[in-house]
Protein backbone atom coordinates (compact mmCIF):
# COMPACT_ATOMS: atom_id res chain seq x y z
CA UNK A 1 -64.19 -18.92 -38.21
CA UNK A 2 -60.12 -18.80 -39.08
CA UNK A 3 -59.33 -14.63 -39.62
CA UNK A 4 -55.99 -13.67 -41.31
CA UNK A 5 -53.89 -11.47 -39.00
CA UNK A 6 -52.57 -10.09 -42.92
CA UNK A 7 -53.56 -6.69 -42.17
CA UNK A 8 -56.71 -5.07 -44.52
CA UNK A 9 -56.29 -2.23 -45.93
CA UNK A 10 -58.85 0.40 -46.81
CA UNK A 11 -59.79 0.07 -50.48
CA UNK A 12 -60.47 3.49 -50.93
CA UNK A 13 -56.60 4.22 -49.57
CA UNK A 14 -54.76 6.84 -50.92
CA UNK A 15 -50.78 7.32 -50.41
CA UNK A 16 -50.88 10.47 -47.89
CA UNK A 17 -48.17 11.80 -46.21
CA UNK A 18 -47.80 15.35 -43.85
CA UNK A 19 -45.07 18.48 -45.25
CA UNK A 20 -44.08 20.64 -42.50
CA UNK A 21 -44.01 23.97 -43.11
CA UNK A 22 -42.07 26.70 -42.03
CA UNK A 23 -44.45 27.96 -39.75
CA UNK A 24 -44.63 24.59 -38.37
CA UNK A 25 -47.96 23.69 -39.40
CA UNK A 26 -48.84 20.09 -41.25
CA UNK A 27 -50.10 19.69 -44.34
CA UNK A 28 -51.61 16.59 -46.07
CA UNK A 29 -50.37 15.30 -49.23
CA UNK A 30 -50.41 12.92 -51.56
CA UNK A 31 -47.60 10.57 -53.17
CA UNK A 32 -47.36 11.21 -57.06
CA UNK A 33 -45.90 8.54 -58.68
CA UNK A 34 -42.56 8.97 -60.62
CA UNK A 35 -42.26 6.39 -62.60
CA UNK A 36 -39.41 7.07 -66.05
CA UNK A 37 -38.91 4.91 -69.44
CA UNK A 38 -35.62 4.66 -69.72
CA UNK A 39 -34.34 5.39 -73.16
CA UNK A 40 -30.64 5.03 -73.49
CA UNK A 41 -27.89 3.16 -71.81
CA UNK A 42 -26.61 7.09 -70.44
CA UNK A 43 -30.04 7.00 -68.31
CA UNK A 44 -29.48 3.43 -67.07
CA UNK A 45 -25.98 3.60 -66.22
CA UNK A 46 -26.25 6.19 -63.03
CA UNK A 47 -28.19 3.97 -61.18
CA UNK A 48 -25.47 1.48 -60.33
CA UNK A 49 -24.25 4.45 -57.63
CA UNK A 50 -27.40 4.94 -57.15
CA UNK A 51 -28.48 1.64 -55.80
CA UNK A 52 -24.96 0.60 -54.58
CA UNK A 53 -25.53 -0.63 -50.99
CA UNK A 54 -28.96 0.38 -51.44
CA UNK A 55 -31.83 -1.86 -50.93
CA UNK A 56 -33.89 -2.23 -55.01
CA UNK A 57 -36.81 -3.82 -56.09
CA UNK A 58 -36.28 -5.35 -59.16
CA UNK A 59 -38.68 -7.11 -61.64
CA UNK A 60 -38.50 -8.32 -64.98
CA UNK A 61 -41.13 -8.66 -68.04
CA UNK A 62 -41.00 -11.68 -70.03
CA UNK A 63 -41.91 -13.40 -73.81
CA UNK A 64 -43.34 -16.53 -71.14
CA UNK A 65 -42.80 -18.30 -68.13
CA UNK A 66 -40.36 -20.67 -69.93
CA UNK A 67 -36.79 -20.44 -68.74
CA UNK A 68 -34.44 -21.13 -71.27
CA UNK A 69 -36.92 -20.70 -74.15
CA UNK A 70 -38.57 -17.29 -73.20
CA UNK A 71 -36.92 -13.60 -72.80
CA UNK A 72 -36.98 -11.35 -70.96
CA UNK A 73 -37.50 -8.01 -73.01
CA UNK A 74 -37.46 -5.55 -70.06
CA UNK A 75 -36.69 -5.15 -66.55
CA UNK A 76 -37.73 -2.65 -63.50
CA UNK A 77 -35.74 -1.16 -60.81
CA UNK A 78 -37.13 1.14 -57.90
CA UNK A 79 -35.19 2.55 -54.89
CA UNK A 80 -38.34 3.72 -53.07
CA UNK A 81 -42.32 3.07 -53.36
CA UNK A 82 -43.18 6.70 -55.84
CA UNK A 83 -40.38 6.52 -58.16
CA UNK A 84 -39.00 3.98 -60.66
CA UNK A 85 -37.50 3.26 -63.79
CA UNK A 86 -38.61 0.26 -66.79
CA UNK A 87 -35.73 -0.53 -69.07
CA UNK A 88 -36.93 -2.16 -72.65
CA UNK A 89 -34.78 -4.15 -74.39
CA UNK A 90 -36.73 -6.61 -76.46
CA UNK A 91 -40.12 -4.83 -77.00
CA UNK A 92 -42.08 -5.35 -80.72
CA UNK A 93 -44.10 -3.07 -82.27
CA UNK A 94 -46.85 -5.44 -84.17
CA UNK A 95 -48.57 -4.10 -87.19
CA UNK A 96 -51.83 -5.59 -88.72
CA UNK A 97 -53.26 -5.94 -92.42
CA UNK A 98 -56.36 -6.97 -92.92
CA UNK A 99 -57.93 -8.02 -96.68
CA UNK A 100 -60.57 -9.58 -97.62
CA UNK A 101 -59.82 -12.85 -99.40
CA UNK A 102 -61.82 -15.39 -101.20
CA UNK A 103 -63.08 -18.42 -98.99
CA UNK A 104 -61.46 -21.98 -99.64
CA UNK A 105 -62.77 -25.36 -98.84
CA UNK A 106 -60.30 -28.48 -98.16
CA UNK A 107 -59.41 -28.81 -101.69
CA UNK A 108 -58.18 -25.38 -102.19
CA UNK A 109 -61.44 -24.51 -104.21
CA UNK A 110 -63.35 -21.35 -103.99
CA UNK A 111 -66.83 -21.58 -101.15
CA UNK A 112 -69.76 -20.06 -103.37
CA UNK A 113 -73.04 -18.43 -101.67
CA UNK A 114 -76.36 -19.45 -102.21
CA UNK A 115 -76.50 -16.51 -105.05
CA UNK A 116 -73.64 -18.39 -106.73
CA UNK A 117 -71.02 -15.64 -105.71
CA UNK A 118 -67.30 -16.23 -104.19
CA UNK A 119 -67.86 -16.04 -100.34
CA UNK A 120 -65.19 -13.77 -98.38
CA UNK A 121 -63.64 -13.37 -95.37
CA UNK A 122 -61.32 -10.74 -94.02
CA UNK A 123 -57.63 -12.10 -93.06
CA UNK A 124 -55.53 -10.89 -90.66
CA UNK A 125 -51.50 -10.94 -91.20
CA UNK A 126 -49.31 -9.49 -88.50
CA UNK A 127 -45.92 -8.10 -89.13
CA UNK A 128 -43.51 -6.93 -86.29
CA UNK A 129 -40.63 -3.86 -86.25
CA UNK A 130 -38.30 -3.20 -83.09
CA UNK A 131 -39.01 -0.63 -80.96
CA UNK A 132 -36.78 1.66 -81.69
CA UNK A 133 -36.79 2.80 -77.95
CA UNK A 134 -34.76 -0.70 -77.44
CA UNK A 135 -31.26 -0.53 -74.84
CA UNK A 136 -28.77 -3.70 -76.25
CA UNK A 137 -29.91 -6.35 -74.48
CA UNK A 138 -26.10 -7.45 -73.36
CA UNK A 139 -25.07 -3.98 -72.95
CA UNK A 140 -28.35 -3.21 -70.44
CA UNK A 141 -27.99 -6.43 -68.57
CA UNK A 142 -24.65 -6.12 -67.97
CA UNK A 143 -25.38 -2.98 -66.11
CA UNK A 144 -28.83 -4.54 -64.80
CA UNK A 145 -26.47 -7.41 -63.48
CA UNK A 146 -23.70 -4.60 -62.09
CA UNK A 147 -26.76 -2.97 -59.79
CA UNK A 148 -28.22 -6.43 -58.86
CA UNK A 149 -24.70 -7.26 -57.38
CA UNK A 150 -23.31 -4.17 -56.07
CA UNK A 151 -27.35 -3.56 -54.63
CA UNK A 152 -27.62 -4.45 -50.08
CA UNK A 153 -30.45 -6.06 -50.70
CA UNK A 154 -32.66 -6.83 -54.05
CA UNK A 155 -36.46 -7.19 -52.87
CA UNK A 156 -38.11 -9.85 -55.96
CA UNK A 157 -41.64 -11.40 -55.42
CA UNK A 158 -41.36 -14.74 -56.63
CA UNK A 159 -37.21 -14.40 -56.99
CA UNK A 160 -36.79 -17.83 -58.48
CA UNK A 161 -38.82 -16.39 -61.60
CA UNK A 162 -36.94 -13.79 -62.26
CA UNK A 163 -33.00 -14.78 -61.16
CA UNK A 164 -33.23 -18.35 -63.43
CA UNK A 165 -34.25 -15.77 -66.00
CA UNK A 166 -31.31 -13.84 -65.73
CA UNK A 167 -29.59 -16.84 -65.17
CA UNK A 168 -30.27 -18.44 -68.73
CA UNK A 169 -29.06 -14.88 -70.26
CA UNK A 170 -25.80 -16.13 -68.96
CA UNK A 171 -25.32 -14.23 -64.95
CA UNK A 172 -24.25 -15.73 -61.96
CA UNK A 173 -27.21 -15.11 -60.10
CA UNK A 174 -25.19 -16.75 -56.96
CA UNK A 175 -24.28 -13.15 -55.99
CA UNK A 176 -27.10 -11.35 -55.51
CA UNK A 177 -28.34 -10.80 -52.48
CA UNK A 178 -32.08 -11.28 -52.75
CA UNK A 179 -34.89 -11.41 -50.30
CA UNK A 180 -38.05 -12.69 -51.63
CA UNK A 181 -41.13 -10.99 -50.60
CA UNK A 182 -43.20 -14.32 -51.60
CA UNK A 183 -42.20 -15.14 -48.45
CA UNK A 184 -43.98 -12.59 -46.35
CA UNK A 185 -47.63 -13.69 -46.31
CA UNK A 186 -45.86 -16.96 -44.49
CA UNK A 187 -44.62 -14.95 -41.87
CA UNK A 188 -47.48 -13.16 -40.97
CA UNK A 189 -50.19 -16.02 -40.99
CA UNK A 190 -48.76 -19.66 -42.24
CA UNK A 191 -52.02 -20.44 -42.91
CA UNK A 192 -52.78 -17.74 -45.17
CA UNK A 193 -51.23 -19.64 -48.57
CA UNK A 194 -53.69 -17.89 -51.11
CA UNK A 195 -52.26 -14.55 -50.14
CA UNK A 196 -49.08 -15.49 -51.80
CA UNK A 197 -49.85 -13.48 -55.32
CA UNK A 198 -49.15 -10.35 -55.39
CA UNK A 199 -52.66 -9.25 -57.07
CA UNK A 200 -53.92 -10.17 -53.79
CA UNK A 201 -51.17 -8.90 -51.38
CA UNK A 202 -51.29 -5.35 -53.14
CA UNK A 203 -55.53 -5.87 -52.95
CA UNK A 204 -55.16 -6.90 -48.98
CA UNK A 205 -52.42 -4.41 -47.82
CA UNK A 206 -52.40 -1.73 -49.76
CA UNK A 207 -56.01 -1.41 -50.95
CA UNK A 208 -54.95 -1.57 -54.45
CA UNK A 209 -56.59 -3.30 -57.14
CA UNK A 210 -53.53 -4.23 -59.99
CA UNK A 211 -55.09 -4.80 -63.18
CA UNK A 212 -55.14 -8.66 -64.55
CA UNK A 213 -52.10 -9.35 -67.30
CA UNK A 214 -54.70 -9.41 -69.79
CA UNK A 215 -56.31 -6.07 -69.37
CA UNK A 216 -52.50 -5.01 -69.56
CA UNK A 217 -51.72 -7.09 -72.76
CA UNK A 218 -55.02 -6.13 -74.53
CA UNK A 219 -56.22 -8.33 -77.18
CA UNK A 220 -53.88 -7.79 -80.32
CA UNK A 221 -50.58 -8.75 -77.87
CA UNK A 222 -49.39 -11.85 -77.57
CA UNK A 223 -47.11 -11.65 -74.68
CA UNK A 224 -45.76 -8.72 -73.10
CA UNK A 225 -42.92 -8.01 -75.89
CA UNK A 226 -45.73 -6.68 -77.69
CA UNK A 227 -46.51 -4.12 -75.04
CA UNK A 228 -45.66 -0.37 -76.49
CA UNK A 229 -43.38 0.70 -73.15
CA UNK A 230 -44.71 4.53 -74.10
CA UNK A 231 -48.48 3.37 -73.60
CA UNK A 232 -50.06 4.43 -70.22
């Protein structure tokens, strides 16, 4: 039987690590993550000394897979594997009114009950605001695209996804150094193709379970621009 050499990890895995201290004796750990909303272009505009000659992951969040047509409406940046920053810039905040209204048939007539009374139905209508926790697009991506260039080495899974994104908002995506971690499963077993997602990766390696875009989304989203950034 064919066995991946993709290393498993323990599901039950935490992220431990040891602090010394000053007597010299070891204590075990673990990681909290530190991960920030970023709320203003003042907060965003540090990390292009921060990551300069630095190797960042970067990923962005999207209206749709369709380049060109879709947007992106925020992006992530991380210098290490506890900390990180998400940057909105075209997140929605959708509002819904329901009513009850009379039922219609084809004709625009009124659908009667049995009892001879006007049958109803409740009607949902969906309105959407800006989050007002919004950067300026041009004003964040310019700065996005001054870290992705001035960055070592940008780590992307799945890099064409996200560069011909930032491509189509108008970047030359020619200059950033990328490396795409898509790549990886390939190199540790080339017959191990359906480890390519990174649900699966994360689930193999690192004994984490991500949850599914939908569970994310939850049912009154449509795509991620509906996504409140503050939710947890």
């Amino acid at each position: 039987k064919y066995e991946s050499i993709i290393p498993q990890a323990p599901l039950d895995m935490k992220f431990h690590y040891w602090e010394e201290q000053e007597d010299g004796t070891k204590i075990l750990k673990i990681h909290t993550e530190n991960f920030k909303l970023i709320k203003n272009l003042e907060e965003l505009r540090p990390w292009i000394e921060k990551c300069k000659d630095q190797k960042v992951a970067f990923d962005t969040e999207t209206t749709g897979l369709t380049y060109g047509e879709d947007k992106i409406v925020g992006f992530s940046l991380s210098l290490d594997r506890w900390s990180g920053i998400y940057v909105p810039i075209r997140h929605r905040i959708k509002h819904e009114v329901v009513e009850m209204v009379d039922k219609l048939d084809e004709n625009g007539n009124q659908i009667l009950t049995k009892s001879g009374r006007v049958s109803r139905m409740k009607k949902v209508t969906a309105t959407y605001t800006d989050y007002e926790g919004n950067l300026d697009p041009k004003e964040a991506l310019d700065i996005l695209y001054e870290i992705l260039v001035g960055a070592k080495r940008v780590i992307i899974h799945n890099s064409e996804f996200d560069l011909n994104f930032m491509k189509f908002e108008g970047y030359d995506v020619r200059k950033i150094k990328a490396f795409d971690t898509l790549i990886l499963p390939y190199l540790y077993d080339p017959e191990a193709s359906d480890m390519a997602g990174l649900k699966k990766l994360e689930y193999r390696v690192l004994g984490r379970k991500v949850p599914e875009f939908s569970e994310v989304l939850g049912k009154k989203c449509d795509n991620f621009a509906d996504v409140n950034p503050e939710d947890k």
